[in-house]
PDB file of N, CA and C in Angstrom:
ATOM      1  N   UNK A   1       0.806  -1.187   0.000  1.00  0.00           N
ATOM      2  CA  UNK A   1       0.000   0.000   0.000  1.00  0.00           C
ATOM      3  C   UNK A   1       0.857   1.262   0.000  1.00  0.00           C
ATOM      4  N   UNK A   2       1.569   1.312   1.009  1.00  0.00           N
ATOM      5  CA  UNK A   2       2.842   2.526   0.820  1.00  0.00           C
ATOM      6  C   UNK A   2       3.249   2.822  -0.726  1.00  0.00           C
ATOM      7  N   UNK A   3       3.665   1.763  -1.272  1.00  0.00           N
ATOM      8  CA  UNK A   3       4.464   1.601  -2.331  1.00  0.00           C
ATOM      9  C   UNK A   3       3.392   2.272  -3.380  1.00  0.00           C
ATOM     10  N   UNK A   4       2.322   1.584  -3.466  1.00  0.00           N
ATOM     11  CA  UNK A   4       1.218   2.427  -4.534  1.00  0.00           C
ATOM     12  C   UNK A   4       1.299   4.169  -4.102  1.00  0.00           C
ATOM     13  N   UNK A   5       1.018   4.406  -2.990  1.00  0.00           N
ATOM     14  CA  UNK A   5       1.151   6.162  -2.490  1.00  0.00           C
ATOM     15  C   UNK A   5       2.469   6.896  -2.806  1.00  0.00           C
ATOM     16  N   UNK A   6       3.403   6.199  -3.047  1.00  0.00           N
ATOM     17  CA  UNK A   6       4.465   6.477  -3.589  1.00  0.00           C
ATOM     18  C   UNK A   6       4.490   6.900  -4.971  1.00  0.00           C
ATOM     19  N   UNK A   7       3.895   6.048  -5.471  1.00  0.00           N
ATOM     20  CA  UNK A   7       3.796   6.011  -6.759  1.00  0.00           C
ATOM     21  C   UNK A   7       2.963   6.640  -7.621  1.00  0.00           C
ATOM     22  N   UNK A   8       1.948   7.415  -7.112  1.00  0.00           N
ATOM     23  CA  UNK A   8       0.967   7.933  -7.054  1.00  0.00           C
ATOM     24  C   UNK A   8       1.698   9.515  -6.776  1.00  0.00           C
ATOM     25  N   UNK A   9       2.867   9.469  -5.490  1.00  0.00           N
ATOM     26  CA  UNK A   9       3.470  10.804  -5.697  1.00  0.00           C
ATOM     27  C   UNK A   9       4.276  11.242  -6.565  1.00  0.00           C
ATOM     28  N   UNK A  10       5.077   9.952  -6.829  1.00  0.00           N
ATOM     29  CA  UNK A  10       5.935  10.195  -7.819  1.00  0.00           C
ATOM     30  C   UNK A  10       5.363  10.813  -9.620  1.00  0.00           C
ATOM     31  N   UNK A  11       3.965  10.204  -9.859  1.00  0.00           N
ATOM     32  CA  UNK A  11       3.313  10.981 -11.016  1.00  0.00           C
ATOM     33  C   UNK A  11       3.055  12.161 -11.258  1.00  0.00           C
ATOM     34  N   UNK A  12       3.040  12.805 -10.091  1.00  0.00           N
ATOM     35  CA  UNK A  12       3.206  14.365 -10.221  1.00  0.00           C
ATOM     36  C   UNK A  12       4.759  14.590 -10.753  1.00  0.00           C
ATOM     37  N   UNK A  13       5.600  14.256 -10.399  1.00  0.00           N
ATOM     38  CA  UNK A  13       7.074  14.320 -10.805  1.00  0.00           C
ATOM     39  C   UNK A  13       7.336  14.705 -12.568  1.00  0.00           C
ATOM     40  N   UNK A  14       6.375  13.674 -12.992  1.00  0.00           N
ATOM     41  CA  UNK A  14       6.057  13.598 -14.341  1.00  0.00           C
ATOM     42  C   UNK A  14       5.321  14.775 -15.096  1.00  0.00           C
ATOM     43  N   UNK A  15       4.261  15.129 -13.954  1.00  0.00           N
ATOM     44  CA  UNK A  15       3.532  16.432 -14.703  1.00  0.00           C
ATOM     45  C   UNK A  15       4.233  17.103 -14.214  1.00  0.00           C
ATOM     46  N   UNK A  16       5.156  17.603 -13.022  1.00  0.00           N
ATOM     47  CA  UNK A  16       5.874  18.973 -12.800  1.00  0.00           C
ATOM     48  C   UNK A  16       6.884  18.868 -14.483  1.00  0.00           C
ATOM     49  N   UNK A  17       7.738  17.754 -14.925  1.00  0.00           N
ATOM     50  CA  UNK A  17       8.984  17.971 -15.570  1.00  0.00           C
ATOM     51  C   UNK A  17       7.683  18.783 -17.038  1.00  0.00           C
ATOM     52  N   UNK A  18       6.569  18.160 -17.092  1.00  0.00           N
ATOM     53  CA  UNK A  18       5.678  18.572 -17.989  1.00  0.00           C
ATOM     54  C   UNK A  18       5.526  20.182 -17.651  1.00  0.00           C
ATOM     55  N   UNK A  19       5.478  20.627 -16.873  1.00  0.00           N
ATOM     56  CA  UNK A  19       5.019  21.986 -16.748  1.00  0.00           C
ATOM     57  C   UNK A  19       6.334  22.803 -16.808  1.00  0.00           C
ATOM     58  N   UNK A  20       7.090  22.008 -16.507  1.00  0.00           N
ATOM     59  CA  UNK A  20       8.905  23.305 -16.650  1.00  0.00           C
ATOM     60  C   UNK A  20       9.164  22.770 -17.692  1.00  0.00           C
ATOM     61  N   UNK A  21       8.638  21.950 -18.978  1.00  0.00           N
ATOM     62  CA  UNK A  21       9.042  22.191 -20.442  1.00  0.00           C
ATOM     63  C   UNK A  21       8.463  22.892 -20.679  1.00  0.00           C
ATOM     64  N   UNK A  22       7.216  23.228 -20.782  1.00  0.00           N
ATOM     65  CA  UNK A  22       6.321  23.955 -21.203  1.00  0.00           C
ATOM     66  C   UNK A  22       6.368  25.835 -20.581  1.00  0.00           C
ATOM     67  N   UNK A  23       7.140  25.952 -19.476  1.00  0.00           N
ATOM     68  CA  UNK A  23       7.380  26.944 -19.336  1.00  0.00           C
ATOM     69  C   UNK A  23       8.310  27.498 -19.892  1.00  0.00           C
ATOM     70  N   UNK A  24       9.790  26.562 -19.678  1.00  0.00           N
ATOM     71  CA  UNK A  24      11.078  27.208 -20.816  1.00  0.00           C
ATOM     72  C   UNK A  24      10.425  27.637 -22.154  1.00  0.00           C
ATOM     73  N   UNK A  25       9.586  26.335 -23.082  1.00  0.00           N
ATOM     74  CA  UNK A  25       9.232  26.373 -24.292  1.00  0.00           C
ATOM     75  C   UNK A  25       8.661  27.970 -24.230  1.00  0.00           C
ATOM     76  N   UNK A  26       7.264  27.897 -23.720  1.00  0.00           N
ATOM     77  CA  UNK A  26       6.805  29.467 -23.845  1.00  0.00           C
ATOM     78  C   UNK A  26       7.446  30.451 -23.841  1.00  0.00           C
ATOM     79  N   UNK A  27       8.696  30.527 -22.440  1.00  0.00           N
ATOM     80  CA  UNK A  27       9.175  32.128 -22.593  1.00  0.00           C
ATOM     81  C   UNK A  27      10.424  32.003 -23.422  1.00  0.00           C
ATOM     82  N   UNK A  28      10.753  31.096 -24.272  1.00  0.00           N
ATOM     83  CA  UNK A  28      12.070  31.023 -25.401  1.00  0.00           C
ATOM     84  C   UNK A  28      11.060  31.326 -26.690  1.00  0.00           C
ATOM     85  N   UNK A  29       9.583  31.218 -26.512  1.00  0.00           N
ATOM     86  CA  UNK A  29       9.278  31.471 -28.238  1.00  0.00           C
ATOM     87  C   UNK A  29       8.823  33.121 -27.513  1.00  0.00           C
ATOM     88  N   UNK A  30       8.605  33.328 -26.402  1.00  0.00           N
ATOM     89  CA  UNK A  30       8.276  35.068 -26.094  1.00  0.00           C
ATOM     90  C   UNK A  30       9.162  35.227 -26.611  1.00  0.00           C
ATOM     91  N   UNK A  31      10.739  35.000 -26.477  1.00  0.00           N
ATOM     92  CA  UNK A  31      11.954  35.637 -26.604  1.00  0.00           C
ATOM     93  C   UNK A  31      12.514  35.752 -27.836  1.00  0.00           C
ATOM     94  N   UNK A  32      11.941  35.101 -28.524  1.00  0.00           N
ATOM     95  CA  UNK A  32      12.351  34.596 -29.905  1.00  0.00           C
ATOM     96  C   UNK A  32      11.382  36.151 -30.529  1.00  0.00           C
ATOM     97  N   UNK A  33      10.111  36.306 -29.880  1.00  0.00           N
ATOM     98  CA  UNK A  33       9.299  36.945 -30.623  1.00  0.00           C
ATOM     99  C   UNK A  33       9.527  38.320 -29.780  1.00  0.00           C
ATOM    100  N   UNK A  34      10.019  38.630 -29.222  1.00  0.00           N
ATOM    101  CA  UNK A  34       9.974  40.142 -28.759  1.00  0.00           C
ATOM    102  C   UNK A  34      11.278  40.348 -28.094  1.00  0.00           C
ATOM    103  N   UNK A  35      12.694  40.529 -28.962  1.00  0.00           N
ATOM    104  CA  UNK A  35      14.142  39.852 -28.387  1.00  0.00           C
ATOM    105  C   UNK A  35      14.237  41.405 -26.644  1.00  0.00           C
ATOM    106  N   UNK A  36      13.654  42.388 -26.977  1.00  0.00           N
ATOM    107  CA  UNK A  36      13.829  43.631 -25.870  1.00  0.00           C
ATOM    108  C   UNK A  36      13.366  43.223 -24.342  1.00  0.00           C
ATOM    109  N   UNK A  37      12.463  42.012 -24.545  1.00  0.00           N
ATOM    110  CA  UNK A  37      12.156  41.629 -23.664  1.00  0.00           C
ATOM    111  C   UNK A  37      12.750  40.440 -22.646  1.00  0.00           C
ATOM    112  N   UNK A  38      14.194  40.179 -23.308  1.00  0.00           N
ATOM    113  CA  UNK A  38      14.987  38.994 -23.019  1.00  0.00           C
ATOM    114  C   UNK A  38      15.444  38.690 -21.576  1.00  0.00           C
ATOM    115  N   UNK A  39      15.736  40.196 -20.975  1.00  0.00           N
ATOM    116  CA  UNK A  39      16.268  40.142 -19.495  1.00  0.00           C
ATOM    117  C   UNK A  39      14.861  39.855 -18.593  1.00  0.00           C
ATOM    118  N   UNK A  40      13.648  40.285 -18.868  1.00  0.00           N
ATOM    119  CA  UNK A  40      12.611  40.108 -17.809  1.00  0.00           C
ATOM    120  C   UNK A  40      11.931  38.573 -18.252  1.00  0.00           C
ATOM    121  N   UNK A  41      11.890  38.242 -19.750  1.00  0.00           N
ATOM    122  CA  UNK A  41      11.453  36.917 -19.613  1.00  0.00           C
ATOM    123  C   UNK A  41      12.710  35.841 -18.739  1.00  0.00           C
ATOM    124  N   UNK A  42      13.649  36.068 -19.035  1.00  0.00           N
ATOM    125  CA  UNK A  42      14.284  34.939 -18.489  1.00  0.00           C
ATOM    126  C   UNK A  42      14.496  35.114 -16.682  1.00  0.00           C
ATOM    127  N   UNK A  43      14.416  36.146 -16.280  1.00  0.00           N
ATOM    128  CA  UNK A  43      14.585  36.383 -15.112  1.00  0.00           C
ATOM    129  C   UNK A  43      12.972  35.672 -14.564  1.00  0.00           C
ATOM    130  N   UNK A  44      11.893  35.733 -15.481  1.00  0.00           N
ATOM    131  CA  UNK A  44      10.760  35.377 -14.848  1.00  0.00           C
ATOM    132  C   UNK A  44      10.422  33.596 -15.285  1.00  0.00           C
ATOM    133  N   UNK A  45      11.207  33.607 -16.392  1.00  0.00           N
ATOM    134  CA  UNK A  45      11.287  31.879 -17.022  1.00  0.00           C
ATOM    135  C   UNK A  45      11.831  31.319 -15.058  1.00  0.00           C
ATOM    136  N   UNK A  46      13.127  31.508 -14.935  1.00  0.00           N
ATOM    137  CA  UNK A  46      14.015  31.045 -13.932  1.00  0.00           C
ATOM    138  C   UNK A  46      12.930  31.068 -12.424  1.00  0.00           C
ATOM    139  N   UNK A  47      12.183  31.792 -12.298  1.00  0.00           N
ATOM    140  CA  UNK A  47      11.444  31.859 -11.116  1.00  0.00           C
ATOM    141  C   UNK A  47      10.643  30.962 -11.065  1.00  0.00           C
ATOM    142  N   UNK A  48       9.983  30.411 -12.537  1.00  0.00           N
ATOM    143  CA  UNK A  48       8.777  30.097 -12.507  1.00  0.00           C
ATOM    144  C   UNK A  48       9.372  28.765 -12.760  1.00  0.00           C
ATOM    145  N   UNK A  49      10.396  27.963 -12.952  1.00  0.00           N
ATOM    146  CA  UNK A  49      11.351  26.835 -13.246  1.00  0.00           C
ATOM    147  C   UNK A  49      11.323  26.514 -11.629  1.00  0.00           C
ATOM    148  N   UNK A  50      11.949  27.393 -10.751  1.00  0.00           N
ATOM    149  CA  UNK A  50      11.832  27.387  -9.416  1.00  0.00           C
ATOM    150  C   UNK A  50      10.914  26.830  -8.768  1.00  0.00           C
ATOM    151  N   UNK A  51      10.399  27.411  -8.982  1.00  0.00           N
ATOM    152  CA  UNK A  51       8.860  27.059  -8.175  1.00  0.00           C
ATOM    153  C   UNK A  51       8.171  25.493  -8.904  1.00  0.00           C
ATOM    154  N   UNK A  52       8.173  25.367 -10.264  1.00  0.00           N
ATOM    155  CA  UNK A  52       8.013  24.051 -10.738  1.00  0.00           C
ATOM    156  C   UNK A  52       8.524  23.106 -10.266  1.00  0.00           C
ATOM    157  N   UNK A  53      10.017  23.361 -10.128  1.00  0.00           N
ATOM    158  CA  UNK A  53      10.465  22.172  -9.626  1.00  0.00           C
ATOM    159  C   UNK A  53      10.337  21.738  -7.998  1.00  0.00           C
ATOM    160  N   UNK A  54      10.152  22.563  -7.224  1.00  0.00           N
ATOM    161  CA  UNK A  54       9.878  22.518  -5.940  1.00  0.00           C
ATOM    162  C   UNK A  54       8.668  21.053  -5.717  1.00  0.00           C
ATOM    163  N   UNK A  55       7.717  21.410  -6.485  1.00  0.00           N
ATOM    164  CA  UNK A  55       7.070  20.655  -7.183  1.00  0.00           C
ATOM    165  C   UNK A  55       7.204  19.155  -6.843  1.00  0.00           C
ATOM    166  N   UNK A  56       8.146  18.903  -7.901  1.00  0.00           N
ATOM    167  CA  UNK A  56       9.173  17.855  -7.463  1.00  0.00           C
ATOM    168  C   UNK A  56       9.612  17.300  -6.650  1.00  0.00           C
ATOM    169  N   UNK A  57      10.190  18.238  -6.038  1.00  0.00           N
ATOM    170  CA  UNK A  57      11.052  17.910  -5.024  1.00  0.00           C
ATOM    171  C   UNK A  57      10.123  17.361  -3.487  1.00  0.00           C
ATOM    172  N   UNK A  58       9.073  18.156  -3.300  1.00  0.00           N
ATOM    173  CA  UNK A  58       7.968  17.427  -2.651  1.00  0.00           C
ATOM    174  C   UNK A  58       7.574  16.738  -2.619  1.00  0.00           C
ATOM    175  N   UNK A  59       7.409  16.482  -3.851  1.00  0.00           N
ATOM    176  CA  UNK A  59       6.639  14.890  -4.472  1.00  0.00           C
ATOM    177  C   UNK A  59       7.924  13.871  -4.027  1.00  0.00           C
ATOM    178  N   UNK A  60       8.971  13.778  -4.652  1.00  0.00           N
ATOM    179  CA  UNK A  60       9.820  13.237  -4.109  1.00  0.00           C
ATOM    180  C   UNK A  60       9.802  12.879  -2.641  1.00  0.00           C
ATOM    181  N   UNK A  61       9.999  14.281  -1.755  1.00  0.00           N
ATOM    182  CA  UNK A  61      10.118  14.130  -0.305  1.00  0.00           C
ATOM    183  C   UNK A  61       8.860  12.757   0.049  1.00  0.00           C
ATOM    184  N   UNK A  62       7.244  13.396  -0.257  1.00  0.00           N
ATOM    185  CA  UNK A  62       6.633  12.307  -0.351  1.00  0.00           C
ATOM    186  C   UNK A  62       6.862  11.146  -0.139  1.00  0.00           C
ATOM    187  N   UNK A  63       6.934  10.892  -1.700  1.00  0.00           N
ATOM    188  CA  UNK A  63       7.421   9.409  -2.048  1.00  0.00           C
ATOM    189  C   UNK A  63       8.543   8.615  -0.544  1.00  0.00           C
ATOM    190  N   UNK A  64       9.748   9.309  -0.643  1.00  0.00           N
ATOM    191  CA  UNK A  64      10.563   8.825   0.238  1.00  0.00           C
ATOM    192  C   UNK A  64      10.026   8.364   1.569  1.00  0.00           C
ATOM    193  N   UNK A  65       9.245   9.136   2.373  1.00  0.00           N
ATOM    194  CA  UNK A  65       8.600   9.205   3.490  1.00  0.00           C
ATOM    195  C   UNK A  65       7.289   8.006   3.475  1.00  0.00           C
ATOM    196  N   UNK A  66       6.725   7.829   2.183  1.00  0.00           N
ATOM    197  CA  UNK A  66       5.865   6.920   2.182  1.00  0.00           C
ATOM    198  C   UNK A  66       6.618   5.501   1.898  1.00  0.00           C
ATOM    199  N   UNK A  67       7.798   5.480   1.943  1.00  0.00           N
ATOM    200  CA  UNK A  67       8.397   4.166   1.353  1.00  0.00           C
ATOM    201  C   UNK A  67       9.229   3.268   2.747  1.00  0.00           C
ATOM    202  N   UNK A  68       9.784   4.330   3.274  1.00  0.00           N
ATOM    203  CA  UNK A  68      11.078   4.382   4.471  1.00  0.00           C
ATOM    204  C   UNK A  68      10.151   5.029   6.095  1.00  0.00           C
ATOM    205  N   UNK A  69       9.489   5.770   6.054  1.00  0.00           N
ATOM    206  CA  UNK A  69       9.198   5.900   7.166  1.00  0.00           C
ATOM    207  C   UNK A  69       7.738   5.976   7.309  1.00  0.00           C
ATOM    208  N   UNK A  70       6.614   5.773   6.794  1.00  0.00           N
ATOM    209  CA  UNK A  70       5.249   5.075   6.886  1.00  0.00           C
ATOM    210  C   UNK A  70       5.251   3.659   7.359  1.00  0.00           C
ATOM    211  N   UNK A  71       6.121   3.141   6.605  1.00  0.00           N
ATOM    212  CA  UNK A  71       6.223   1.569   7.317  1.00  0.00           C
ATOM    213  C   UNK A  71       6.567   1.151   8.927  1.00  0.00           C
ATOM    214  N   UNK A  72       7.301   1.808   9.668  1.00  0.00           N
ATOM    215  CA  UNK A  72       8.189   1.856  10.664  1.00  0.00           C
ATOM    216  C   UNK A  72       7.447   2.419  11.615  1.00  0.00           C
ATOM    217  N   UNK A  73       6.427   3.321  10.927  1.00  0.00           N
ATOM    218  CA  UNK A  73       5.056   3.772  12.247  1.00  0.00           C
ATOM    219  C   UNK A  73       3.953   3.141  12.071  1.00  0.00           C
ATOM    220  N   UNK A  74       3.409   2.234  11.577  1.00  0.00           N
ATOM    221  CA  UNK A  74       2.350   1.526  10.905  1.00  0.00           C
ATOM    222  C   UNK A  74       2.478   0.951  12.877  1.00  0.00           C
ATOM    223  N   UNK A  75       1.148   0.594  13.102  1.00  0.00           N
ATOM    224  CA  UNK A  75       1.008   0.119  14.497  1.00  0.00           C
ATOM    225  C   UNK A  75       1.617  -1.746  13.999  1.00  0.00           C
ATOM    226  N   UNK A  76       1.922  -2.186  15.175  1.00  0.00           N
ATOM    227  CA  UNK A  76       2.079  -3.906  14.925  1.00  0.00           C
ATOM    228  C   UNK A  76       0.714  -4.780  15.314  1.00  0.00           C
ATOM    229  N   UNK A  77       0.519  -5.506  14.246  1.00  0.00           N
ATOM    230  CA  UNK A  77      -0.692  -6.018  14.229  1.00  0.00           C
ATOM    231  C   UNK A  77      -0.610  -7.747  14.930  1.00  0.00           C
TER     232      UNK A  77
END
């Protein structure tokens, strides 16, 4: 059961890497299309990469915690 909740966190992992392609992609075709605007898209690409991946990294934390230490507090039956 752990192992499914894990796994289940870890699929977000998949849609975060989905949402920080899709963010680079967008602000590289802004940039492509309006080059004056290069220092504030990428300064705001990088924030918003940030925060995506955090994302991640939660999900991760998750996962770990549901694998290694859910088990170890589970009452003994």
């Amino acid at each position: 059961m752990y192992a499914l909740a894990a796994a289940i966190a870890m699929v977000s992992v998949g849609f975060s890497a989905i949402g920080e392609g899709l963010v680079c992609c967008k602000s590289i075709e802004g940039m492509s299309r309006n080059p004056e605007m290069f220092g504030k898209l990428r300064s705001n690409m990088i924030l918003a990469c940030a925060l995506v991946e955090t994302t991640a990294i939660y999900a991760l934390l998750i996962a770990i915690l549901c694998l290694f230490v859910a088990p170890s507090m589970a009452p003994a039956a």
